[in-house]
PDB file of N, CA and C in Angstrom:
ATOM      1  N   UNK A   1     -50.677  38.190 -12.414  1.00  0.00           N
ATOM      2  CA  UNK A   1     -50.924  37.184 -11.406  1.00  0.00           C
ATOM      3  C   UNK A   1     -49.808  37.270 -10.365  1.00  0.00           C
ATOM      4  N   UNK A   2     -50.278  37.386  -9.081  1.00  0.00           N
ATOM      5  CA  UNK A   2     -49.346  37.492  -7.788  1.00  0.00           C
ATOM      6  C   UNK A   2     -48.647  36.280  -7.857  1.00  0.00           C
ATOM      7  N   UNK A   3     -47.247  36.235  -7.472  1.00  0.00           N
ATOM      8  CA  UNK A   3     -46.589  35.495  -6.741  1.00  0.00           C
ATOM      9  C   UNK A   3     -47.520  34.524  -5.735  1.00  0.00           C
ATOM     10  N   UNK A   4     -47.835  35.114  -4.946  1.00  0.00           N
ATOM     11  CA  UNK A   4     -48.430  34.166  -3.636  1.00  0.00           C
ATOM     12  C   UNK A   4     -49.689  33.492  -3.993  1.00  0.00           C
ATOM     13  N   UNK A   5     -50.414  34.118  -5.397  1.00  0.00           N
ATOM     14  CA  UNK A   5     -51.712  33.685  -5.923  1.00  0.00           C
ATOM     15  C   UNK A   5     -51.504  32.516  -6.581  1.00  0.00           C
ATOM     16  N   UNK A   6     -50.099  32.059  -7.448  1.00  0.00           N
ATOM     17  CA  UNK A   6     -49.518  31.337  -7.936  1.00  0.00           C
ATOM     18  C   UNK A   6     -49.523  30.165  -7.030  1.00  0.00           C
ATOM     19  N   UNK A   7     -48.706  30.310  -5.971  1.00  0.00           N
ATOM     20  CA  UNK A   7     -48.282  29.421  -5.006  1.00  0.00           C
ATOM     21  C   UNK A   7     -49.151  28.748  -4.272  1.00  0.00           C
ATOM     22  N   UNK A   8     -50.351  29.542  -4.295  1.00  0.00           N
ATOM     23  CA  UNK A   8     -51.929  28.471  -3.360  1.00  0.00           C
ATOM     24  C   UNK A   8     -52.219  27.915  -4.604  1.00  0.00           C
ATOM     25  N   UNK A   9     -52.177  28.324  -5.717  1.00  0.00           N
ATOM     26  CA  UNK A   9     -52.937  27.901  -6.776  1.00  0.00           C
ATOM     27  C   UNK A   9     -52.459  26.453  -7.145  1.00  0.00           C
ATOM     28  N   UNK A  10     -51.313  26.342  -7.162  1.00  0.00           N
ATOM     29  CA  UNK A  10     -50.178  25.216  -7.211  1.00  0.00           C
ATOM     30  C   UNK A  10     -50.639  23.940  -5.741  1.00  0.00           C
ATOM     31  N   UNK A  11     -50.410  24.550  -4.901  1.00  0.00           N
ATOM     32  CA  UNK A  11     -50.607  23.708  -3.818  1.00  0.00           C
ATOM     33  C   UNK A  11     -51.828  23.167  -3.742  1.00  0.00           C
ATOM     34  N   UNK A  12     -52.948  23.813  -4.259  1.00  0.00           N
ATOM     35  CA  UNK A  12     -54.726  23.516  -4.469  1.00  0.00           C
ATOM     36  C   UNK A  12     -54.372  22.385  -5.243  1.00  0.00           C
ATOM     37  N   UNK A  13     -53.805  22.219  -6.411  1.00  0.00           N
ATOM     38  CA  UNK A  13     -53.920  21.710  -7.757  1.00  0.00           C
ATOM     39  C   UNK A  13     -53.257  20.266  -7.365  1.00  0.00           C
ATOM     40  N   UNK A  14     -51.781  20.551  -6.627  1.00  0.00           N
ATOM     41  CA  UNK A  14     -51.087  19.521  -6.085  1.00  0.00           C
ATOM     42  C   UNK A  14     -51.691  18.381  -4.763  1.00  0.00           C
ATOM     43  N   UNK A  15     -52.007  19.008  -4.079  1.00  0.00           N
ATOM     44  CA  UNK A  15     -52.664  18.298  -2.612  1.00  0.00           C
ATOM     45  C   UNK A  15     -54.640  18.307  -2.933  1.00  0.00           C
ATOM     46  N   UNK A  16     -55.194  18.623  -2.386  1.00  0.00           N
ATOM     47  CA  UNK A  16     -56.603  18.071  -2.490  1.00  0.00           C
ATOM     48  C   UNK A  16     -56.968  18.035  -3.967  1.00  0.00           C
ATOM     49  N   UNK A  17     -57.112  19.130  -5.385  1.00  0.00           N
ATOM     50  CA  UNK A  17     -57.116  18.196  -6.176  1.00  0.00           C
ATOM     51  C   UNK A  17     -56.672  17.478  -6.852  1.00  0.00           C
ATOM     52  N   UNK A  18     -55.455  17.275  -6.914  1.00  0.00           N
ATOM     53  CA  UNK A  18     -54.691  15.610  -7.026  1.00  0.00           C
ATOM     54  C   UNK A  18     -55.889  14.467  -6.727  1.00  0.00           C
ATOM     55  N   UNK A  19     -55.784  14.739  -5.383  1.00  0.00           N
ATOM     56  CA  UNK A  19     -56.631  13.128  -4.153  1.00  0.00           C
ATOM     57  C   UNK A  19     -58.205  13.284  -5.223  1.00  0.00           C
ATOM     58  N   UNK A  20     -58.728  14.591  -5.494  1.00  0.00           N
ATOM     59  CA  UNK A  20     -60.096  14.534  -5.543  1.00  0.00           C
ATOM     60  C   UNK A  20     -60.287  13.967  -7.059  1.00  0.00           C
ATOM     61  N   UNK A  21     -59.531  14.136  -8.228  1.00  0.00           N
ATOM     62  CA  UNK A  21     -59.164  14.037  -9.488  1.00  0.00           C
ATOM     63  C   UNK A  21     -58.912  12.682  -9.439  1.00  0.00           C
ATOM     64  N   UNK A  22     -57.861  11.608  -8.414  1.00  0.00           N
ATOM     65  CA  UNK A  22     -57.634  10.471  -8.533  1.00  0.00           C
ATOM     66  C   UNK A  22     -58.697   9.904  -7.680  1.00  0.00           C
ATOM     67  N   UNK A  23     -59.865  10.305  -6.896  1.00  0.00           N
ATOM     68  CA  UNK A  23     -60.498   9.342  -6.841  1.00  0.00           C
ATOM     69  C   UNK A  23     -61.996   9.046  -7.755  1.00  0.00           C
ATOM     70  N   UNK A  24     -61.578  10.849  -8.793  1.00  0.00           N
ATOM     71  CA  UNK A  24     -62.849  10.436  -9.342  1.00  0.00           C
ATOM     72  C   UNK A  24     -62.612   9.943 -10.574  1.00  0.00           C
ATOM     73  N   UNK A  25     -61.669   9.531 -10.804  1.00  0.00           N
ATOM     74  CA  UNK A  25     -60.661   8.151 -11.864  1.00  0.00           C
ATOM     75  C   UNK A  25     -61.114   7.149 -11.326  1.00  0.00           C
ATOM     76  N   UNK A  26     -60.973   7.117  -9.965  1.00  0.00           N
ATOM     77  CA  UNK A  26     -61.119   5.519  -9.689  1.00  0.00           C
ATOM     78  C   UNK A  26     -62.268   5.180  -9.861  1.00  0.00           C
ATOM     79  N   UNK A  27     -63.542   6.001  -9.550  1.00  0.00           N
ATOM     80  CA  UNK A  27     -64.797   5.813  -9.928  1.00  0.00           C
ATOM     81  C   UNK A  27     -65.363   5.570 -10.833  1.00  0.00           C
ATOM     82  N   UNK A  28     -64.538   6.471 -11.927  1.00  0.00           N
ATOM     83  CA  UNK A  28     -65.371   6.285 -13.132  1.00  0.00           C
ATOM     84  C   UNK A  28     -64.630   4.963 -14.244  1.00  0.00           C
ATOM     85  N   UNK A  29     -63.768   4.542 -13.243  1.00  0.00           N
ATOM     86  CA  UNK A  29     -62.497   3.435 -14.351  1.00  0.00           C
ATOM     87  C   UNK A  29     -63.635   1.845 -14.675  1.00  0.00           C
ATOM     88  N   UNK A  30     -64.745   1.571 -13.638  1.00  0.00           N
ATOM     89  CA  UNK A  30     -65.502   0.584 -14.322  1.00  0.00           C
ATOM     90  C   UNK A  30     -66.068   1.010 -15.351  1.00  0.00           C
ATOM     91  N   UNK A  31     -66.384   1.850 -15.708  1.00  0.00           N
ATOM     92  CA  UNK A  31     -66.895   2.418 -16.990  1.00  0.00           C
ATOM     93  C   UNK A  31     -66.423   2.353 -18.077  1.00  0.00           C
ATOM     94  N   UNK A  32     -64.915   2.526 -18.422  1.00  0.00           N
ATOM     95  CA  UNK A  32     -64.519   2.199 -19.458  1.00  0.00           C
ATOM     96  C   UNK A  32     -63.711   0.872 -19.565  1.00  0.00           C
ATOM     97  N   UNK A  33     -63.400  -0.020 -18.607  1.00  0.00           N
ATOM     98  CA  UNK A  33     -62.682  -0.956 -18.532  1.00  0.00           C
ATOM     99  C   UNK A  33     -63.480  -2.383 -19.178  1.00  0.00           C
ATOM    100  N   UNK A  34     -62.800  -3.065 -20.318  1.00  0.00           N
ATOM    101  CA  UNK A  34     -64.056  -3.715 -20.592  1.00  0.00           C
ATOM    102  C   UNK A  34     -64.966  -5.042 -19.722  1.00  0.00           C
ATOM    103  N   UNK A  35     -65.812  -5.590 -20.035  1.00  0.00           N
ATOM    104  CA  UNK A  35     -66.602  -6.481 -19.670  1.00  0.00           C
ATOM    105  C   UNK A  35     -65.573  -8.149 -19.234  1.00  0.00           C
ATOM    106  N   UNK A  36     -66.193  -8.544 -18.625  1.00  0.00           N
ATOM    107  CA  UNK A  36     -65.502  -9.694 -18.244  1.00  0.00           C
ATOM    108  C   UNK A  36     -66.391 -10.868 -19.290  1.00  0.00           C
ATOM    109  N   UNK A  37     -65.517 -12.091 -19.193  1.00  0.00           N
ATOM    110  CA  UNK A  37     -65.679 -13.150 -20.412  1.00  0.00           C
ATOM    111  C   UNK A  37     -67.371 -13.507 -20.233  1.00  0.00           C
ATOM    112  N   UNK A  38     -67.856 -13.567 -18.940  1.00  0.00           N
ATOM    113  CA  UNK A  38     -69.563 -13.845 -18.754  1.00  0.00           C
ATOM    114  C   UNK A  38     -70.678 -12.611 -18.923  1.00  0.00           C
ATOM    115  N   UNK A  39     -69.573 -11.689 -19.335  1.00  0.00           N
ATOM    116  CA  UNK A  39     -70.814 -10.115 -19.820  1.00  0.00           C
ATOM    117  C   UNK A  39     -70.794  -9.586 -18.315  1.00  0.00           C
ATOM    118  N   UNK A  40     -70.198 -10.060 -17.447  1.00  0.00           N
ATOM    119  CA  UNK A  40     -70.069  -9.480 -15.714  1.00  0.00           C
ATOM    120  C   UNK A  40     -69.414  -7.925 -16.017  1.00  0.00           C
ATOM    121  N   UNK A  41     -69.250  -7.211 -15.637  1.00  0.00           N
ATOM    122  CA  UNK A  41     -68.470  -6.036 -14.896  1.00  0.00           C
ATOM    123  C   UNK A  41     -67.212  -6.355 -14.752  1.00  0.00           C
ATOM    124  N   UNK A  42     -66.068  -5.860 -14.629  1.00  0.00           N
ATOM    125  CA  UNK A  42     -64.891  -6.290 -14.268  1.00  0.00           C
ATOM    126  C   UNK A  42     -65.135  -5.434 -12.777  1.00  0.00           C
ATOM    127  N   UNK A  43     -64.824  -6.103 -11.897  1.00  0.00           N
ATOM    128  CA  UNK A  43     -65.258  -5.872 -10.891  1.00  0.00           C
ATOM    129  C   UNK A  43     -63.788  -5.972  -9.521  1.00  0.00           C
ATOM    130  N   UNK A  44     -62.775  -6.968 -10.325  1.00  0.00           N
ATOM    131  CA  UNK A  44     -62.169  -7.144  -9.745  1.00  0.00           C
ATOM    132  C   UNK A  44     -60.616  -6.301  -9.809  1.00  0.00           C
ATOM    133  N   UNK A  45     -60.798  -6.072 -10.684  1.00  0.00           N
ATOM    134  CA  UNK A  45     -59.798  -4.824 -11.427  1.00  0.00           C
ATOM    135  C   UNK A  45     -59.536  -3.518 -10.437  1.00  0.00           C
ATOM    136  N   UNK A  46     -61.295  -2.701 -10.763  1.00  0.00           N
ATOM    137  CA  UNK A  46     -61.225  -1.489 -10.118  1.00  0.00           C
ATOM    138  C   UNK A  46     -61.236  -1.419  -8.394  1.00  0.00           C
ATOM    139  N   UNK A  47     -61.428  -2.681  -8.083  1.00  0.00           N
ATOM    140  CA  UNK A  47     -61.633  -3.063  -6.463  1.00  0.00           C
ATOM    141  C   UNK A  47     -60.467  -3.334  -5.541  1.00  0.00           C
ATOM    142  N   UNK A  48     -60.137  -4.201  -6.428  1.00  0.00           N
ATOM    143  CA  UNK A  48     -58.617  -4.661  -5.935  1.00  0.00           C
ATOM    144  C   UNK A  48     -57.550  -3.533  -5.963  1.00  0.00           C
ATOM    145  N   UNK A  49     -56.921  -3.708  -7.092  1.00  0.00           N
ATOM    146  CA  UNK A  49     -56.308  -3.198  -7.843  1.00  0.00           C
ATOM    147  C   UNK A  49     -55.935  -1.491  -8.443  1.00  0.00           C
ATOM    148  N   UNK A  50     -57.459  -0.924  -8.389  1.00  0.00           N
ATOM    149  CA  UNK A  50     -57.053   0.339  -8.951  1.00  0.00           C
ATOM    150  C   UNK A  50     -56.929   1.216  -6.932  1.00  0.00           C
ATOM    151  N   UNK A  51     -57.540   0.681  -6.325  1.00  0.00           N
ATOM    152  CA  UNK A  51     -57.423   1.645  -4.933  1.00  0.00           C
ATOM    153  C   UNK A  51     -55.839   1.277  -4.126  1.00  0.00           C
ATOM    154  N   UNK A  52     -55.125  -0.169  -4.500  1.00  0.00           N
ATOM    155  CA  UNK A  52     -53.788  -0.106  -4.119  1.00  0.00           C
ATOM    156  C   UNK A  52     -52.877   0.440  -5.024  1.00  0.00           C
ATOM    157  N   UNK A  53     -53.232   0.663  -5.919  1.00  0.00           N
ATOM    158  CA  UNK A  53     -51.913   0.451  -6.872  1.00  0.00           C
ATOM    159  C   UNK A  53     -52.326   1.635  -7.529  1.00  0.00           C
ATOM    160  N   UNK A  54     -53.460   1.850  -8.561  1.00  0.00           N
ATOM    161  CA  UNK A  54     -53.417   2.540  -9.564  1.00  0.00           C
ATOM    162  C   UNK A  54     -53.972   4.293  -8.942  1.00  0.00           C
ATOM    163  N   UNK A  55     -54.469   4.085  -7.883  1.00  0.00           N
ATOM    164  CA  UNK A  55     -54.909   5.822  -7.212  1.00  0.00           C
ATOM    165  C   UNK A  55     -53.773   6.167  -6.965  1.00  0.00           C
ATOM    166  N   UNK A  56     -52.789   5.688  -6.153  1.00  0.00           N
ATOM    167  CA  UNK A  56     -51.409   6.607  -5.888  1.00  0.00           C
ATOM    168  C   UNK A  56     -50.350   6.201  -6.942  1.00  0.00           C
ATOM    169  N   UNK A  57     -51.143   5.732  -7.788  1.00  0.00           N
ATOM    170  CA  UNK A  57     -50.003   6.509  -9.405  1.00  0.00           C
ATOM    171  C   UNK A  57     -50.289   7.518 -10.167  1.00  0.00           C
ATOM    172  N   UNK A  58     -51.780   7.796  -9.972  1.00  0.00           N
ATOM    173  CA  UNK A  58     -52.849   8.739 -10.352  1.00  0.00           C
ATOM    174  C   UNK A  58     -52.403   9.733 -10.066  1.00  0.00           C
ATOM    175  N   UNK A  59     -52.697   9.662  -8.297  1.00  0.00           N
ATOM    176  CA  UNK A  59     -52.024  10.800  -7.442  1.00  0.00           C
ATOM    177  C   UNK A  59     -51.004  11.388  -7.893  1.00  0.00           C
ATOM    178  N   UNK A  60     -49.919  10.532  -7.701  1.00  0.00           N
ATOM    179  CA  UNK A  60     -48.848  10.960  -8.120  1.00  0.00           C
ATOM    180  C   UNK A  60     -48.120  11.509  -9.118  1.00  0.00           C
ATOM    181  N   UNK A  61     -48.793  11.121  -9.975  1.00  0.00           N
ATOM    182  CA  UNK A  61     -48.727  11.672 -11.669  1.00  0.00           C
ATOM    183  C   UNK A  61     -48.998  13.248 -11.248  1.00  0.00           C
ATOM    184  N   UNK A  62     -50.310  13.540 -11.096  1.00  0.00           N
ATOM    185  CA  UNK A  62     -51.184  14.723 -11.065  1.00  0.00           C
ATOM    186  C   UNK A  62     -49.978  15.585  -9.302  1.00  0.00           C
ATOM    187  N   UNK A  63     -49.299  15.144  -8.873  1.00  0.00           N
ATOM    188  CA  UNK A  63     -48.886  15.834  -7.869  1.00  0.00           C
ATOM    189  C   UNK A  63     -47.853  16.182  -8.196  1.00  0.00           C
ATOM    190  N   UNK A  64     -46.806  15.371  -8.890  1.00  0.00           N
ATOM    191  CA  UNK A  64     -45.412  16.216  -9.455  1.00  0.00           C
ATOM    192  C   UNK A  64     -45.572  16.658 -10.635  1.00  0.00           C
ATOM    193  N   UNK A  65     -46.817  16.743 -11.516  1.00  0.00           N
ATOM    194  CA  UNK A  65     -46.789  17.481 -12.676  1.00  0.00           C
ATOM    195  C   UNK A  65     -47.589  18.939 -12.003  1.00  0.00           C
ATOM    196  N   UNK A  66     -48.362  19.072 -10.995  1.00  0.00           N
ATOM    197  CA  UNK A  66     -48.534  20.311 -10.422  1.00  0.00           C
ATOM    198  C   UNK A  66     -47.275  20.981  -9.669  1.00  0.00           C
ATOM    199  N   UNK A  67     -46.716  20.352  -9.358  1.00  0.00           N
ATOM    200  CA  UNK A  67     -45.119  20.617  -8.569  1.00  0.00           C
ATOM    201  C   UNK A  67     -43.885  20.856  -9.570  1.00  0.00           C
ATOM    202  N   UNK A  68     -44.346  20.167 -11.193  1.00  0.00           N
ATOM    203  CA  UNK A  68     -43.222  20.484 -11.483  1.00  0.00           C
ATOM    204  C   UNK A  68     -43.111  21.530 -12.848  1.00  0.00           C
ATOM    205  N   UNK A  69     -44.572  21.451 -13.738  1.00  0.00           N
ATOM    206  CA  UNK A  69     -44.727  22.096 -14.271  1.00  0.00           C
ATOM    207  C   UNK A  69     -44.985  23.573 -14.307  1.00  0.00           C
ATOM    208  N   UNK A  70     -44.249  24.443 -15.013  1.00  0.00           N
ATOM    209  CA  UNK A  70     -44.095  26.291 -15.273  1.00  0.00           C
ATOM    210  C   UNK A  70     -45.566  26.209 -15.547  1.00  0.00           C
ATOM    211  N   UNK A  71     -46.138  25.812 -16.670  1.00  0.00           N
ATOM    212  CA  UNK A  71     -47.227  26.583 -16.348  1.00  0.00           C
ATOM    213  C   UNK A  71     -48.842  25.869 -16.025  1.00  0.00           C
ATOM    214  N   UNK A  72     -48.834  26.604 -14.603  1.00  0.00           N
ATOM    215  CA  UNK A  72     -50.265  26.482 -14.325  1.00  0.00           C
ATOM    216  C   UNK A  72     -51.789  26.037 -14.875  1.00  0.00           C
ATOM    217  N   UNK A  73     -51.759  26.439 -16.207  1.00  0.00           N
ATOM    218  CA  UNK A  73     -52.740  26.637 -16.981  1.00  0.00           C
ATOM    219  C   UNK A  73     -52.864  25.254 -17.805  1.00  0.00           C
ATOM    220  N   UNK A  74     -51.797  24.732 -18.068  1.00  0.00           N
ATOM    221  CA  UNK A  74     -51.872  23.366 -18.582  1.00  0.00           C
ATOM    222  C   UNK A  74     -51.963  22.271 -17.357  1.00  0.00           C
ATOM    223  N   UNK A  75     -51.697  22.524 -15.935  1.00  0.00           N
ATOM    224  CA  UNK A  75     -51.940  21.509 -15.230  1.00  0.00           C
ATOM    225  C   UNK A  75     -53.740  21.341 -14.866  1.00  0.00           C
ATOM    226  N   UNK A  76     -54.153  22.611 -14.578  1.00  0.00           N
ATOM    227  CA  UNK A  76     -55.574  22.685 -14.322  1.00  0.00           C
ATOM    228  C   UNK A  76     -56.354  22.489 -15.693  1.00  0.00           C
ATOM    229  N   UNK A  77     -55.900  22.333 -17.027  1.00  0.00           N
ATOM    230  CA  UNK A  77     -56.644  21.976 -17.939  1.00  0.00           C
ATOM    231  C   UNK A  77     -56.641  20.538 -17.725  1.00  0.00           C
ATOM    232  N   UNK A  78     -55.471  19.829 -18.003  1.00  0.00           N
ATOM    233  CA  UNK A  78     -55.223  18.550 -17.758  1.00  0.00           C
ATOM    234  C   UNK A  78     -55.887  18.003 -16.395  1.00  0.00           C
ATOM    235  N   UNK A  79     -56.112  18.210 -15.063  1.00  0.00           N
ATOM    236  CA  UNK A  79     -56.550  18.070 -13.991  1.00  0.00           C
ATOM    237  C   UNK A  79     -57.983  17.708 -14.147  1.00  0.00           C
ATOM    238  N   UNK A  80     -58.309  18.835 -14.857  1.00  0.00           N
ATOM    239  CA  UNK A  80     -60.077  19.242 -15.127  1.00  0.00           C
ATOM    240  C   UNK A  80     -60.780  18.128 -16.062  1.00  0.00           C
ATOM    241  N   UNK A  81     -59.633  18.283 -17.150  1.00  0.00           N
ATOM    242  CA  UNK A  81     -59.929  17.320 -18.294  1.00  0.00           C
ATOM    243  C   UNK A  81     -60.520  15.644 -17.598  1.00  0.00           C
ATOM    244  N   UNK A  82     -59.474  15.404 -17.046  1.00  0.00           N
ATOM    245  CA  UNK A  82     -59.615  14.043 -16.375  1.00  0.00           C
ATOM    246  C   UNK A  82     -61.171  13.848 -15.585  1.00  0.00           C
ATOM    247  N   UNK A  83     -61.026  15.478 -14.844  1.00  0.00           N
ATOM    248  CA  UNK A  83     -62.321  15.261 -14.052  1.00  0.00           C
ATOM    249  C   UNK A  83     -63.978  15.084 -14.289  1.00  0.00           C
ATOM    250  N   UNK A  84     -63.461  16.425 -15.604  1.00  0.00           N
ATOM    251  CA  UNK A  84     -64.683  16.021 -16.172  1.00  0.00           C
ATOM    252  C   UNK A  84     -65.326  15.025 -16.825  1.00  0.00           C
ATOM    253  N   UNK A  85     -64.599  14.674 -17.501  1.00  0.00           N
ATOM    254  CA  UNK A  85     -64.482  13.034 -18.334  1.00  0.00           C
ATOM    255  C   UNK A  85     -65.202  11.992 -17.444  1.00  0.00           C
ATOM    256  N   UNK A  86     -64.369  11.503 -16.277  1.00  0.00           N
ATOM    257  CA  UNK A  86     -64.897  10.825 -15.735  1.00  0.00           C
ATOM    258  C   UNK A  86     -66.017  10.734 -14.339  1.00  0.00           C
ATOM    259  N   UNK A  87     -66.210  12.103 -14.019  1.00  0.00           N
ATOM    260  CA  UNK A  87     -67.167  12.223 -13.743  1.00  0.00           C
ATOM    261  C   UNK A  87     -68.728  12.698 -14.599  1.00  0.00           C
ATOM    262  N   UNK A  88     -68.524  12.918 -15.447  1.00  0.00           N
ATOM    263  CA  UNK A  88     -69.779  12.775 -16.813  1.00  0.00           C
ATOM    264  C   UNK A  88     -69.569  11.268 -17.258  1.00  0.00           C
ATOM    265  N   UNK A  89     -68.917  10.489 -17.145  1.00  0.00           N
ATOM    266  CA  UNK A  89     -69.257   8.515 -17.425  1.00  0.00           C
ATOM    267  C   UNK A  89     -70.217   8.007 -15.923  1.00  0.00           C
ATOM    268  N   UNK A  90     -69.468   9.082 -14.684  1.00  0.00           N
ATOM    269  CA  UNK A  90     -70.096   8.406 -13.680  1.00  0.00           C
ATOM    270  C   UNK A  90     -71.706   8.850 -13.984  1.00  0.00           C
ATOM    271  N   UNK A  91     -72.252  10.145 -13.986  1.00  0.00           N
ATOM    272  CA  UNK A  91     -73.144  10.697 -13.978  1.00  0.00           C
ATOM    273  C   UNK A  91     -74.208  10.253 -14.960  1.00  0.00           C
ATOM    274  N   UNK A  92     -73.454   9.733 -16.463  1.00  0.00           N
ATOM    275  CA  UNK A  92     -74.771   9.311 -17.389  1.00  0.00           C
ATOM    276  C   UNK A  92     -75.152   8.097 -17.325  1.00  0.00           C
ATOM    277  N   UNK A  93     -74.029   7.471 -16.593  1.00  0.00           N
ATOM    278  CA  UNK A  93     -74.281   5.623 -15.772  1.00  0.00           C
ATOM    279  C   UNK A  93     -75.545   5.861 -14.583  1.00  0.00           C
ATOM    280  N   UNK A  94     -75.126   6.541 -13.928  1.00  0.00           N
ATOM    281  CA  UNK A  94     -76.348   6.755 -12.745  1.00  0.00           C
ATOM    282  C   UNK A  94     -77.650   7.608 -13.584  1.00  0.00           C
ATOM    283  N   UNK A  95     -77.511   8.534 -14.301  1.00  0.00           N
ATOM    284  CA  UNK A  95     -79.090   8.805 -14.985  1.00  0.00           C
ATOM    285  C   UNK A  95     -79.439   7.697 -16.139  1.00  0.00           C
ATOM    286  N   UNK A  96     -79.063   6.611 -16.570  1.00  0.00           N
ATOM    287  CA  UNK A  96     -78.904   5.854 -17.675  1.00  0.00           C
ATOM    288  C   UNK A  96     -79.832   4.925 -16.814  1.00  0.00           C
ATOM    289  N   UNK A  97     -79.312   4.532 -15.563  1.00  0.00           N
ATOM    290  CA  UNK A  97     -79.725   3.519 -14.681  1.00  0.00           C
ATOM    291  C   UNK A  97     -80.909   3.769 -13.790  1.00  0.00           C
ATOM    292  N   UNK A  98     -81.160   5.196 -13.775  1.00  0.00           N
ATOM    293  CA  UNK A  98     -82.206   5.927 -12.903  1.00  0.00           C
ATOM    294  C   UNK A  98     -83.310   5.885 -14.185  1.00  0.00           C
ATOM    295  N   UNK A  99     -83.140   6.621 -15.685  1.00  0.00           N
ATOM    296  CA  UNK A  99     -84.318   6.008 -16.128  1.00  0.00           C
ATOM    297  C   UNK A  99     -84.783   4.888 -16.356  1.00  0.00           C
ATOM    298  N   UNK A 100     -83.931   4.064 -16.027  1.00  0.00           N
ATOM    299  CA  UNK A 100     -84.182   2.260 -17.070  1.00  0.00           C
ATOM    300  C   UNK A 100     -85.190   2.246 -15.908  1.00  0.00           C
ATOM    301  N   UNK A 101     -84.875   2.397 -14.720  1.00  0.00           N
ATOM    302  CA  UNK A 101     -85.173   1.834 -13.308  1.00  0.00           C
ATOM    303  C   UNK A 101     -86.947   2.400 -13.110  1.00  0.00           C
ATOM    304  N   UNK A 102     -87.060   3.699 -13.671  1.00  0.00           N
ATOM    305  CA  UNK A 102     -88.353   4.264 -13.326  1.00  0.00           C
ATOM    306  C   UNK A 102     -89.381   4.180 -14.483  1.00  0.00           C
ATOM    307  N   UNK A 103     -88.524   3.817 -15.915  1.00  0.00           N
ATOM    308  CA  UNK A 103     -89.194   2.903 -17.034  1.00  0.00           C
ATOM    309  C   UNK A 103     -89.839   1.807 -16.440  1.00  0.00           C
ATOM    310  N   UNK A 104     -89.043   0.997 -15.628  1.00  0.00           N
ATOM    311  CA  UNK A 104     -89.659  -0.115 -15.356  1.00  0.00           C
ATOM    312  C   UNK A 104     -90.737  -0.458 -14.510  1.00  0.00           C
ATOM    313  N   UNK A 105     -90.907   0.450 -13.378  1.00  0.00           N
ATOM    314  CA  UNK A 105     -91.595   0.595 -12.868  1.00  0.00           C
ATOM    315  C   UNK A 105     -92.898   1.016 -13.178  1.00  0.00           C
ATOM    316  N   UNK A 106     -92.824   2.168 -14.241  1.00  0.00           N
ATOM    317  CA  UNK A 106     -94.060   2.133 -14.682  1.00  0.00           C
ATOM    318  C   UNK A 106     -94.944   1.495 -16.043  1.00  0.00           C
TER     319      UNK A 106
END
């Protein structure tokens, strides 16, 4: 592996997917966060709260462990890990909700 192949690879991992990894945390964080005392959504958590505070800790986590960690291979596992995770909660929420929805209809 090149030197310079290293160094985009790092900067990819650090700058856009950092941002793209922490916002698809933020998306998928109603999903596992639990229910509020009336069976509501917590709604106020991921709204408020996770877009001031908890995305640029996200970020940030995922930007100096691409910046600071030797090896590569554990940041893009870890990166990925996150991504996939919570974008497969977002995805079986929206097909979960797409069949209930076309159950009902017919």
């Amino acid at each position: 592996m090149s030197q310079s192949w290293r160094k985009w690879t790092r900067i990819l991992l650090a700058g856009p997917g950092a941002v793209l990894v922490a916002l698809v945390v933020m998306a998928g964080m109603p999903l596992w966060l639990p229910g509020g005392a009336a069976g509501v959504d917590n709604l106020v958590l991921p709204l408020v709260l996770v877009p001031l505070v908890l995305v640029p800790l996200i970020w940030a986590a995922l930007f100096f462990h691409a910046c600071l960690d030797r090896r590569l291979s554990r940041v893009a596992a870890i990166a990925a890990t996150l991504f996939l995770f919570h974008a497969g909660l977002v995805a079986h929420k929206l097909l979960v909700q797409r069949s209930a929805f076309e159950e009902h209809r017919s």
